[in-house]
PDB file of N, CA and C in Angstrom:
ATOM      1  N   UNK A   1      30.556  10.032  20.711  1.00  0.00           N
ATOM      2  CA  UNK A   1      30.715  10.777  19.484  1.00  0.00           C
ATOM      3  C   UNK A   1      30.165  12.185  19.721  1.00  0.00           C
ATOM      4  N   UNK A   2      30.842  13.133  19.572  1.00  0.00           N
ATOM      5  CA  UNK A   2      30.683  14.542  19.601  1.00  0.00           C
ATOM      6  C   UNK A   2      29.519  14.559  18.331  1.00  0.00           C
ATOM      7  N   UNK A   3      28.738  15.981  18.653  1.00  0.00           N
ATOM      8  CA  UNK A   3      28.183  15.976  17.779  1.00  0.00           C
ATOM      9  C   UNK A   3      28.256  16.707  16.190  1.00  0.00           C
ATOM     10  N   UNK A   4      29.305  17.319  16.113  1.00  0.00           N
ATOM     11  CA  UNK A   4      30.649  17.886  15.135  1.00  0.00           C
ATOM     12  C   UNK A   4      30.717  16.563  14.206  1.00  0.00           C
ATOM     13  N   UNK A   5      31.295  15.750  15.000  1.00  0.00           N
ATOM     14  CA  UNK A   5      31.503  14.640  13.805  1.00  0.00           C
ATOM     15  C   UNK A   5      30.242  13.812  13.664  1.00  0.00           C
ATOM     16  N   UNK A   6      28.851  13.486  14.421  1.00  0.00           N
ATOM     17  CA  UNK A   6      27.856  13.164  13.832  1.00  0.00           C
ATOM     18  C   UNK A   6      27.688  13.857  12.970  1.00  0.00           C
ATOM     19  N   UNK A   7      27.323  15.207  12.933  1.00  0.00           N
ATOM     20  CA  UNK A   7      26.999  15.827  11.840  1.00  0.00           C
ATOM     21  C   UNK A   7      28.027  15.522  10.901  1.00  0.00           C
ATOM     22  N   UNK A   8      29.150  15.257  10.350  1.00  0.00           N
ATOM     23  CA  UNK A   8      29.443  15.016   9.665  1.00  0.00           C
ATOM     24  C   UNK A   8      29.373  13.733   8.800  1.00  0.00           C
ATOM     25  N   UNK A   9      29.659  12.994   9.694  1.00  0.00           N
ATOM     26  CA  UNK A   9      29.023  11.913   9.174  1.00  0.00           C
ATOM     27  C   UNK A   9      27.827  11.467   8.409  1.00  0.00           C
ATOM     28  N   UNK A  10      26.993  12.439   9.330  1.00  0.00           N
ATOM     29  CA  UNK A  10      25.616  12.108   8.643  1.00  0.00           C
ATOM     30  C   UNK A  10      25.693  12.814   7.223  1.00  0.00           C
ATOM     31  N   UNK A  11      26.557  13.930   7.140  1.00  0.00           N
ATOM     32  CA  UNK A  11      26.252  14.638   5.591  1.00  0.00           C
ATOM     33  C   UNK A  11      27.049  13.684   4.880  1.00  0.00           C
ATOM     34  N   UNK A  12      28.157  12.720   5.186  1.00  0.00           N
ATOM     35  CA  UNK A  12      28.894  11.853   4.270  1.00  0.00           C
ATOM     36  C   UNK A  12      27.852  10.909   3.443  1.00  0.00           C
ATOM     37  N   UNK A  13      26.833  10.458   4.618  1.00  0.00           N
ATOM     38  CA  UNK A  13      26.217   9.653   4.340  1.00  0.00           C
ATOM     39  C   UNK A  13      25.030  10.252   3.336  1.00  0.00           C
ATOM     40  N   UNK A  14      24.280  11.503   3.721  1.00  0.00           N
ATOM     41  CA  UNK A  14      23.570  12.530   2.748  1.00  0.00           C
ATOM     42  C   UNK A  14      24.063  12.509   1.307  1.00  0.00           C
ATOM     43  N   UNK A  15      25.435  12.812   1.261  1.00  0.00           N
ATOM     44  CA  UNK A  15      26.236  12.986   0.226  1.00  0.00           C
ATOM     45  C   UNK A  15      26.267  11.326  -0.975  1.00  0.00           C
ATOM     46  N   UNK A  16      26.381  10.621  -0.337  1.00  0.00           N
ATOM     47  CA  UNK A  16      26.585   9.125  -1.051  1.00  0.00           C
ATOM     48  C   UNK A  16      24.974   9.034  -1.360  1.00  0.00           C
ATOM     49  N   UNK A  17      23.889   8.994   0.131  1.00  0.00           N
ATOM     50  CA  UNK A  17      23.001   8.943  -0.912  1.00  0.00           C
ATOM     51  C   UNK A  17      22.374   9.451  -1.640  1.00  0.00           C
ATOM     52  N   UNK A  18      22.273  10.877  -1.630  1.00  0.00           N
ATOM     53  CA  UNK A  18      21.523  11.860  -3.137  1.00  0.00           C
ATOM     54  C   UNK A  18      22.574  11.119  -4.042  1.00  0.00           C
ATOM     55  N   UNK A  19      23.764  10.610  -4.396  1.00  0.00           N
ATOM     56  CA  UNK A  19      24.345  10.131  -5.500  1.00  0.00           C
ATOM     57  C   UNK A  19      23.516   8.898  -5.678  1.00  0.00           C
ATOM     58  N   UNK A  20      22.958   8.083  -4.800  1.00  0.00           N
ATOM     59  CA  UNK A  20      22.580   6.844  -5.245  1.00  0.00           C
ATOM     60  C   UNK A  20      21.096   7.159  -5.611  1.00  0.00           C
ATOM     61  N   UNK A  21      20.282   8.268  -5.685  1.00  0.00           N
ATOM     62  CA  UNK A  21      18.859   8.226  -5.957  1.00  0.00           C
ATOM     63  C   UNK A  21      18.645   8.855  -7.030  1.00  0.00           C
ATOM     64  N   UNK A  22      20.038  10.136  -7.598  1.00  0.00           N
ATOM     65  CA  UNK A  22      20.409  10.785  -9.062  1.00  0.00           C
ATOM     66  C   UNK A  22      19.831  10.182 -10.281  1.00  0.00           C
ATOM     67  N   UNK A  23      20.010   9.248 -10.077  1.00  0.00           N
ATOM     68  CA  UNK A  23      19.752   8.338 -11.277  1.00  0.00           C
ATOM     69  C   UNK A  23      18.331   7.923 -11.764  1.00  0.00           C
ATOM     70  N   UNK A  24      17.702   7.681 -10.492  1.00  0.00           N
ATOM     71  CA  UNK A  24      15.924   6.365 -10.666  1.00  0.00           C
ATOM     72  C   UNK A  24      15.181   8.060 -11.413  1.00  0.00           C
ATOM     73  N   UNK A  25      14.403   7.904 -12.016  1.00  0.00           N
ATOM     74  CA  UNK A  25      12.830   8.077 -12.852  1.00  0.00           C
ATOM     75  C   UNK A  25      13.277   9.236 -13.392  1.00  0.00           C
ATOM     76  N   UNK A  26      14.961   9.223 -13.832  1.00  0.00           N
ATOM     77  CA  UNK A  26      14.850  10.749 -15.134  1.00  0.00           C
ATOM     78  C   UNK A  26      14.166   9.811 -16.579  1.00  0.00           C
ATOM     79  N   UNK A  27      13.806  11.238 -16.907  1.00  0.00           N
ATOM     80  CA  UNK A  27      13.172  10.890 -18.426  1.00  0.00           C
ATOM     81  C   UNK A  27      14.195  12.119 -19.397  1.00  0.00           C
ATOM     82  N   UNK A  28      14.162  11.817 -20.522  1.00  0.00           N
ATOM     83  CA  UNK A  28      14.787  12.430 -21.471  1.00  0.00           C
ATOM     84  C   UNK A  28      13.588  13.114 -22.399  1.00  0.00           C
ATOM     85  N   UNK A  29      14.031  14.137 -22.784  1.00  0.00           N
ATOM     86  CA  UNK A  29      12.986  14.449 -23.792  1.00  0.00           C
ATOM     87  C   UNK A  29      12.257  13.529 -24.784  1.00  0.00           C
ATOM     88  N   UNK A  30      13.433  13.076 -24.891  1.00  0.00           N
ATOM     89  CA  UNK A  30      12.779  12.016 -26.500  1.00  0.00           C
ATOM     90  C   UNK A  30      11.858  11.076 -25.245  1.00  0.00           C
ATOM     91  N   UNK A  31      12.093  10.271 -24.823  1.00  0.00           N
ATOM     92  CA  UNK A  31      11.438   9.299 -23.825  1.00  0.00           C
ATOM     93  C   UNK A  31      10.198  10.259 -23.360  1.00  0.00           C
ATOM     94  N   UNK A  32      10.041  11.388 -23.059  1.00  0.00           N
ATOM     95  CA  UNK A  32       8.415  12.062 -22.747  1.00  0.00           C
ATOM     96  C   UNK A  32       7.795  12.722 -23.513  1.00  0.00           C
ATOM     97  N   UNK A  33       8.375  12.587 -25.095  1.00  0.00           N
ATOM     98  CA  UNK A  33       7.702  12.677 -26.098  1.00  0.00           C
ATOM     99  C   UNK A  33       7.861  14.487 -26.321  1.00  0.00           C
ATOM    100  N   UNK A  34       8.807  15.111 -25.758  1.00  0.00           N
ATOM    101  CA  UNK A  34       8.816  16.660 -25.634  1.00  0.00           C
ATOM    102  C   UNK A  34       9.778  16.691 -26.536  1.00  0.00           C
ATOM    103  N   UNK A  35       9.629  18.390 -26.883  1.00  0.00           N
ATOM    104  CA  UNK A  35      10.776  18.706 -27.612  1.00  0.00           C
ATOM    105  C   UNK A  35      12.036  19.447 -27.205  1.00  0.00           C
ATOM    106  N   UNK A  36      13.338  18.859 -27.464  1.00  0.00           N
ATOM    107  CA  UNK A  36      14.227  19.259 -26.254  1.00  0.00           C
ATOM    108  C   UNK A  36      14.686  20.599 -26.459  1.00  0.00           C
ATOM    109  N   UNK A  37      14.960  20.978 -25.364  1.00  0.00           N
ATOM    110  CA  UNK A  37      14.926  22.841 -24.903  1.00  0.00           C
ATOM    111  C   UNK A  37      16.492  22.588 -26.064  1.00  0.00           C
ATOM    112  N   UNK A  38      16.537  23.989 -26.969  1.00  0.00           N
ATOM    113  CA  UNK A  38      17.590  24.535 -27.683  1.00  0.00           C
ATOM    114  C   UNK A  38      19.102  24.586 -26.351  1.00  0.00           C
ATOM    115  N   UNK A  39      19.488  23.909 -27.619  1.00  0.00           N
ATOM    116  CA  UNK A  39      21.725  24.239 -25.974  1.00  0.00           C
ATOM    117  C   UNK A  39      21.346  22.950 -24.826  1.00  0.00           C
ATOM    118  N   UNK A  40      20.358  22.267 -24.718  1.00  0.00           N
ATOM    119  CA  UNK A  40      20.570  21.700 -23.582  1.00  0.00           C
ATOM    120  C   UNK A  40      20.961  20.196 -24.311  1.00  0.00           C
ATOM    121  N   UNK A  41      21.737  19.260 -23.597  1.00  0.00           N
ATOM    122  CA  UNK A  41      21.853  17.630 -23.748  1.00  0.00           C
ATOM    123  C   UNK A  41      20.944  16.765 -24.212  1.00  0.00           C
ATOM    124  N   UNK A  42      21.116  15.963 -25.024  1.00  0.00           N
ATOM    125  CA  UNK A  42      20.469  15.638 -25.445  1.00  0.00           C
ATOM    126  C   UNK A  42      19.694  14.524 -24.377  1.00  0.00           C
ATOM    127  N   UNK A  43      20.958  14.112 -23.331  1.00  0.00           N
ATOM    128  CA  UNK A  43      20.259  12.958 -22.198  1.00  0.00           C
ATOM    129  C   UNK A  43      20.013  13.633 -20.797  1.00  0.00           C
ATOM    130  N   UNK A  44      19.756  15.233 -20.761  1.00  0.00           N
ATOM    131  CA  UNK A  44      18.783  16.444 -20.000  1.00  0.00           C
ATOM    132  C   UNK A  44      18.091  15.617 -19.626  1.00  0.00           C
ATOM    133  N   UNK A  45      17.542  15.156 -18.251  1.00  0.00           N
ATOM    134  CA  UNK A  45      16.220  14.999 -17.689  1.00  0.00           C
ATOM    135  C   UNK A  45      15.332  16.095 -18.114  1.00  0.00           C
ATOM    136  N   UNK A  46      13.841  16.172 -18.310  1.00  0.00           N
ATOM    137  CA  UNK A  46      12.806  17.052 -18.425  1.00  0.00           C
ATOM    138  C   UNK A  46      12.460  17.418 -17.367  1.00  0.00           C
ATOM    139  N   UNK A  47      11.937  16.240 -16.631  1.00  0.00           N
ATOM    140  CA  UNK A  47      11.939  17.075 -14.963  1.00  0.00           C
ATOM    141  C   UNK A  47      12.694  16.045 -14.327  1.00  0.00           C
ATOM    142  N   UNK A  48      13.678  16.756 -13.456  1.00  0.00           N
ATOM    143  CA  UNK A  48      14.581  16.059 -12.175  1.00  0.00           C
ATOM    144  C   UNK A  48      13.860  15.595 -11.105  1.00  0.00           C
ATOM    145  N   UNK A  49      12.866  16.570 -10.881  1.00  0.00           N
ATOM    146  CA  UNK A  49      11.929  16.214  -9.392  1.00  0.00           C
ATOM    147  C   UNK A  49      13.326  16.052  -8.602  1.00  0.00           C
ATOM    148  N   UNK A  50      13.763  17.323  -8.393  1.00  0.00           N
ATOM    149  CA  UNK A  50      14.680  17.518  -6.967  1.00  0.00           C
ATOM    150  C   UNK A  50      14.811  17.349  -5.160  1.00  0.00           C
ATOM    151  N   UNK A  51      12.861  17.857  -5.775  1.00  0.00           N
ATOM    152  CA  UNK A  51      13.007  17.954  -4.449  1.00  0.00           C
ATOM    153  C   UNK A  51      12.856  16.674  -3.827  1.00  0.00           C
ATOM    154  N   UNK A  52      12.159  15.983  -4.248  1.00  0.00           N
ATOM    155  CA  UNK A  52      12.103  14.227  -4.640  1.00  0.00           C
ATOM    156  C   UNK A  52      12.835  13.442  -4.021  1.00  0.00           C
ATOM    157  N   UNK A  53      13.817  13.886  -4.451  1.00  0.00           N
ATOM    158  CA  UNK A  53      15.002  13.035  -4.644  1.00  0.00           C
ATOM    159  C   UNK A  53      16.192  13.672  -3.301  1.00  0.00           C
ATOM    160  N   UNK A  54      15.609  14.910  -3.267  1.00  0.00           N
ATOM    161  CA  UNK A  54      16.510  15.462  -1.567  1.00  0.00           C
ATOM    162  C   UNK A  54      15.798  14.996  -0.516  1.00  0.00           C
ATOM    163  N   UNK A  55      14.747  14.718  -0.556  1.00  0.00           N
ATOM    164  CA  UNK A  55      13.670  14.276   0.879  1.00  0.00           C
ATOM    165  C   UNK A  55      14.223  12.800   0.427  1.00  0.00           C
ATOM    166  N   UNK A  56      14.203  12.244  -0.194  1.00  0.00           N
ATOM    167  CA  UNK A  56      14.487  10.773  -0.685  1.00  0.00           C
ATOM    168  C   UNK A  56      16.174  10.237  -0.330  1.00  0.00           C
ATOM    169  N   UNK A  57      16.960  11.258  -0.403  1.00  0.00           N
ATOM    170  CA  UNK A  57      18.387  11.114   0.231  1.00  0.00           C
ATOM    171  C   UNK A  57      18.350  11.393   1.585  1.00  0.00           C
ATOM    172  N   UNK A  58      17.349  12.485   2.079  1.00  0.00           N
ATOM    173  CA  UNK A  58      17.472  12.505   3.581  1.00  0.00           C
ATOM    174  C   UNK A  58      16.944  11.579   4.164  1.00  0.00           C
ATOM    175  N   UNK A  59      15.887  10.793   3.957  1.00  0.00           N
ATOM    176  CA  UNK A  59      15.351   9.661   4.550  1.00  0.00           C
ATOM    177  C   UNK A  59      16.603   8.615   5.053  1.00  0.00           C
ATOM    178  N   UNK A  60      17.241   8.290   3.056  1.00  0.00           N
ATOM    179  CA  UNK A  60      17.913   7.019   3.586  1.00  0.00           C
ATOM    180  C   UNK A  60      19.188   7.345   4.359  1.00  0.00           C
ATOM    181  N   UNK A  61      19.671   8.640   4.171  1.00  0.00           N
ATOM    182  CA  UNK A  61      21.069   9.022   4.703  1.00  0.00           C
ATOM    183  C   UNK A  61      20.380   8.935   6.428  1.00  0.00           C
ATOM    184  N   UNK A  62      19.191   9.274   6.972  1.00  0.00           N
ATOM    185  CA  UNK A  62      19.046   8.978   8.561  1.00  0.00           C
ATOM    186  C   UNK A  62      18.755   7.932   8.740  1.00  0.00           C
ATOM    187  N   UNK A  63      18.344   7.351   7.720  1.00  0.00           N
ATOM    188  CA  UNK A  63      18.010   5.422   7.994  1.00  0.00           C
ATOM    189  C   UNK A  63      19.483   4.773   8.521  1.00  0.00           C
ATOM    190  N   UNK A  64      20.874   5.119   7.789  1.00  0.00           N
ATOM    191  CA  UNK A  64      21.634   4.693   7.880  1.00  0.00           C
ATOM    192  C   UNK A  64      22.645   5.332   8.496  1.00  0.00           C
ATOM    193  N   UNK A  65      22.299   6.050   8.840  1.00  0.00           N
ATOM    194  CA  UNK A  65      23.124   7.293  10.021  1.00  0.00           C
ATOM    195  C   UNK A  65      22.717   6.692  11.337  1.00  0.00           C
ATOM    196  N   UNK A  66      21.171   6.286  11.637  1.00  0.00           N
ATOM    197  CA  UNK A  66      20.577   5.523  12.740  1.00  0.00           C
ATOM    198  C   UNK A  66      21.381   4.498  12.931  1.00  0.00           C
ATOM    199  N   UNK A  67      21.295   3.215  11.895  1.00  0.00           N
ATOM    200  CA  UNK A  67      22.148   2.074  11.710  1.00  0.00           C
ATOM    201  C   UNK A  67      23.770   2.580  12.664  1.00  0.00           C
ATOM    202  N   UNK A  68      24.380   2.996  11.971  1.00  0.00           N
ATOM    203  CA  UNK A  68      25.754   3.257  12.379  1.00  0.00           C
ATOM    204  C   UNK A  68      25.869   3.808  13.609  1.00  0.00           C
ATOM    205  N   UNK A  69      24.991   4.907  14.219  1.00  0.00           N
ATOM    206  CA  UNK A  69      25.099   5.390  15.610  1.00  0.00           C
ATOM    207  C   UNK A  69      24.835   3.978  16.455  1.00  0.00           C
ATOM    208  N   UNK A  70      24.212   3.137  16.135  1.00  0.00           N
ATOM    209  CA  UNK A  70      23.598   2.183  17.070  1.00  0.00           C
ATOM    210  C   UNK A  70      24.643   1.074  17.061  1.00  0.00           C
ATOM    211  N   UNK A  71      25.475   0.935  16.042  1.00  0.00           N
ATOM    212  CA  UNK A  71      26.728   0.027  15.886  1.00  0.00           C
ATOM    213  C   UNK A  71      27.716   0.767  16.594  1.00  0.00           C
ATOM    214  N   UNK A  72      27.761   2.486  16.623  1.00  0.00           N
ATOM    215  CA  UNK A  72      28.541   2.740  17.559  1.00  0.00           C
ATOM    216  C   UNK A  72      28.550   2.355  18.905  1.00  0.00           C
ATOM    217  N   UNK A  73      27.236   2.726  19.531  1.00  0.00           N
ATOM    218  CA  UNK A  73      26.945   2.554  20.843  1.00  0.00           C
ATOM    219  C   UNK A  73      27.001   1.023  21.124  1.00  0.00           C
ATOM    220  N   UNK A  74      26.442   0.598  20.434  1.00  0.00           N
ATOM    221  CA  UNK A  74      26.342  -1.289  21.104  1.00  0.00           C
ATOM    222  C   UNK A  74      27.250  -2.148  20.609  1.00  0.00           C
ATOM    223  N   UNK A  75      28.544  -1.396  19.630  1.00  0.00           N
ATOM    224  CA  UNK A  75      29.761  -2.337  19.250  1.00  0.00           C
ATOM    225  C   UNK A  75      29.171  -3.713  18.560  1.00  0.00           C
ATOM    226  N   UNK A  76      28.039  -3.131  18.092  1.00  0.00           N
ATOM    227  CA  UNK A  76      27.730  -4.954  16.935  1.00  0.00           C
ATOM    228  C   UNK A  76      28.732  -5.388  16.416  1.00  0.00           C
ATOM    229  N   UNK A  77      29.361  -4.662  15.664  1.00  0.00           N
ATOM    230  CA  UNK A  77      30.278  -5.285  14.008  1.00  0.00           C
ATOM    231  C   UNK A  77      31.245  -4.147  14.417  1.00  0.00           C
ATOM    232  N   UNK A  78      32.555  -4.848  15.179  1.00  0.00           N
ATOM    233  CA  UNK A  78      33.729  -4.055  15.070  1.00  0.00           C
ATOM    234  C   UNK A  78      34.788  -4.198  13.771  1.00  0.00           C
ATOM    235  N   UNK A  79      36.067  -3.931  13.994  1.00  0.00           N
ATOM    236  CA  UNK A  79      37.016  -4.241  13.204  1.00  0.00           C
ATOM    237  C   UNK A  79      37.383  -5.428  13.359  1.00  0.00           C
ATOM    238  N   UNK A  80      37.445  -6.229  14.552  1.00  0.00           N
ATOM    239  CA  UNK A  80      37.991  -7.516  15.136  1.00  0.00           C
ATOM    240  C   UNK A  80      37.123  -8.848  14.081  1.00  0.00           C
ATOM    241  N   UNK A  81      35.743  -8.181  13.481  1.00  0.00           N
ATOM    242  CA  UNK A  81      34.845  -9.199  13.270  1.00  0.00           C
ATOM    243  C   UNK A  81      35.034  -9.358  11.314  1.00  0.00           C
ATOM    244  N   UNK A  82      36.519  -8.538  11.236  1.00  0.00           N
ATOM    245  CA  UNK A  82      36.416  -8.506   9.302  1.00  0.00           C
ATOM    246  C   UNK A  82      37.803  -9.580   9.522  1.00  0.00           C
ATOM    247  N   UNK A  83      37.577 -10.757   9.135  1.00  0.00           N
ATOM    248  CA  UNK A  83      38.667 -11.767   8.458  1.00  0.00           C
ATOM    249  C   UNK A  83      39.632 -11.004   8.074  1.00  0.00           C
ATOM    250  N   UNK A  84      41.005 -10.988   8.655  1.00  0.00           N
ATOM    251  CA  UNK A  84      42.449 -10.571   8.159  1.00  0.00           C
ATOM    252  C   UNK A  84      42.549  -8.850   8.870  1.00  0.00           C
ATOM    253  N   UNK A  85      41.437  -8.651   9.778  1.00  0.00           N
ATOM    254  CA  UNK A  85      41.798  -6.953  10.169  1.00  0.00           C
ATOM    255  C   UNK A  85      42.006  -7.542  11.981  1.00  0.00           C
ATOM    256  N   UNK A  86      41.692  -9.071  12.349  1.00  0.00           N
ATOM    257  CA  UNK A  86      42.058  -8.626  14.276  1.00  0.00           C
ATOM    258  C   UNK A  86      43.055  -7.716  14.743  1.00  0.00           C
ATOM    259  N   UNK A  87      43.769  -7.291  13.907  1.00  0.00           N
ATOM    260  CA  UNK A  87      44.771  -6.746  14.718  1.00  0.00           C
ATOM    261  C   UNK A  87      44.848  -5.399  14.753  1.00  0.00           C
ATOM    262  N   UNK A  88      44.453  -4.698  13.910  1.00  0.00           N
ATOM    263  CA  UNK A  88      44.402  -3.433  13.423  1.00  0.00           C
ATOM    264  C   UNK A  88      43.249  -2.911  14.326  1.00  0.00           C
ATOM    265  N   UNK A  89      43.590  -1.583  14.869  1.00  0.00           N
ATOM    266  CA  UNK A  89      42.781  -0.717  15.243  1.00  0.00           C
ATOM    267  C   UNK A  89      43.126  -0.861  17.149  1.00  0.00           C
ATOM    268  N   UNK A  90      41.939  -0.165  17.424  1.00  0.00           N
ATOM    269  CA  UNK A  90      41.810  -0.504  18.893  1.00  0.00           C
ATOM    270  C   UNK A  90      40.905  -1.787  19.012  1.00  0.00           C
ATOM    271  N   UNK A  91      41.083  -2.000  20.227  1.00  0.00           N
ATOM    272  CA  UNK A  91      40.124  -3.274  20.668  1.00  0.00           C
ATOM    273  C   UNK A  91      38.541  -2.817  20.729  1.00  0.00           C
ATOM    274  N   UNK A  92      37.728  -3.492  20.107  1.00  0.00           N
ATOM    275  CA  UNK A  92      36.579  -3.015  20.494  1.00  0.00           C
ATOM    276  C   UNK A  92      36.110  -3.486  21.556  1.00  0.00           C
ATOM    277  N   UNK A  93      36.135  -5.201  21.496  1.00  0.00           N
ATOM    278  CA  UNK A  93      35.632  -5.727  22.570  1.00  0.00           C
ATOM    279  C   UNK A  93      36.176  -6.752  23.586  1.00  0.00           C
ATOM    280  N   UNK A  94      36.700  -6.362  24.782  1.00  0.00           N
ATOM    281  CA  UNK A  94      37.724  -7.395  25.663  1.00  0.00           C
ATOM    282  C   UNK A  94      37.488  -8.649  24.690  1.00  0.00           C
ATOM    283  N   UNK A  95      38.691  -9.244  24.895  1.00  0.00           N
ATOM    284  CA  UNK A  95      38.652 -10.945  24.947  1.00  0.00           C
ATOM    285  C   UNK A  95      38.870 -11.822  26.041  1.00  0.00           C
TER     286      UNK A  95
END
């Protein structure tokens, strides 16, 4: 694997997980007992804690960027090994 498409990969994976960590410990105004800023939503987080949550996507996006480079290199879990795909693709591993 070139490293063009690692890097890409790895931001795919960056990308999915800041979406999966978006969500854990917003608070809403009403929920922290504040009063909510004039023009903003009413379901506004108060604080996002961004940065939080970007060190928190980079962790798991290299946790699982690791995972997958290492399935590249050592062919654990090819295509051959998903019920109804043997045929599709290249061979990963002689038979």
């Amino acid at each position: 694997m070139s490293w063009p498409a690692g890097t890409a990969i790895w931001f795919l994976f960056f990308t999915l997980s800041l979406f999966l960590v978006l969500p854990f410990g917003n608070k809403t105004a009403e929920e922290a007992g504040t009063e909510r800023p004039a023009g903003s939503a009413e379901s506004a987080p108060v604080n996002p804690r961004m940065w939080q949550k970007l060190g928190a996507a980079l962790v798991l996006a290299t946790v699982i960027f690791i995972a997958y480079y290492a399935n590249y290199v050592h062919g654990w879990i090819s295509i051959n090994d998903i019920p109804g795909w043997e045929n599709r693709g290249p061979k990963a591993r002689p038979d």
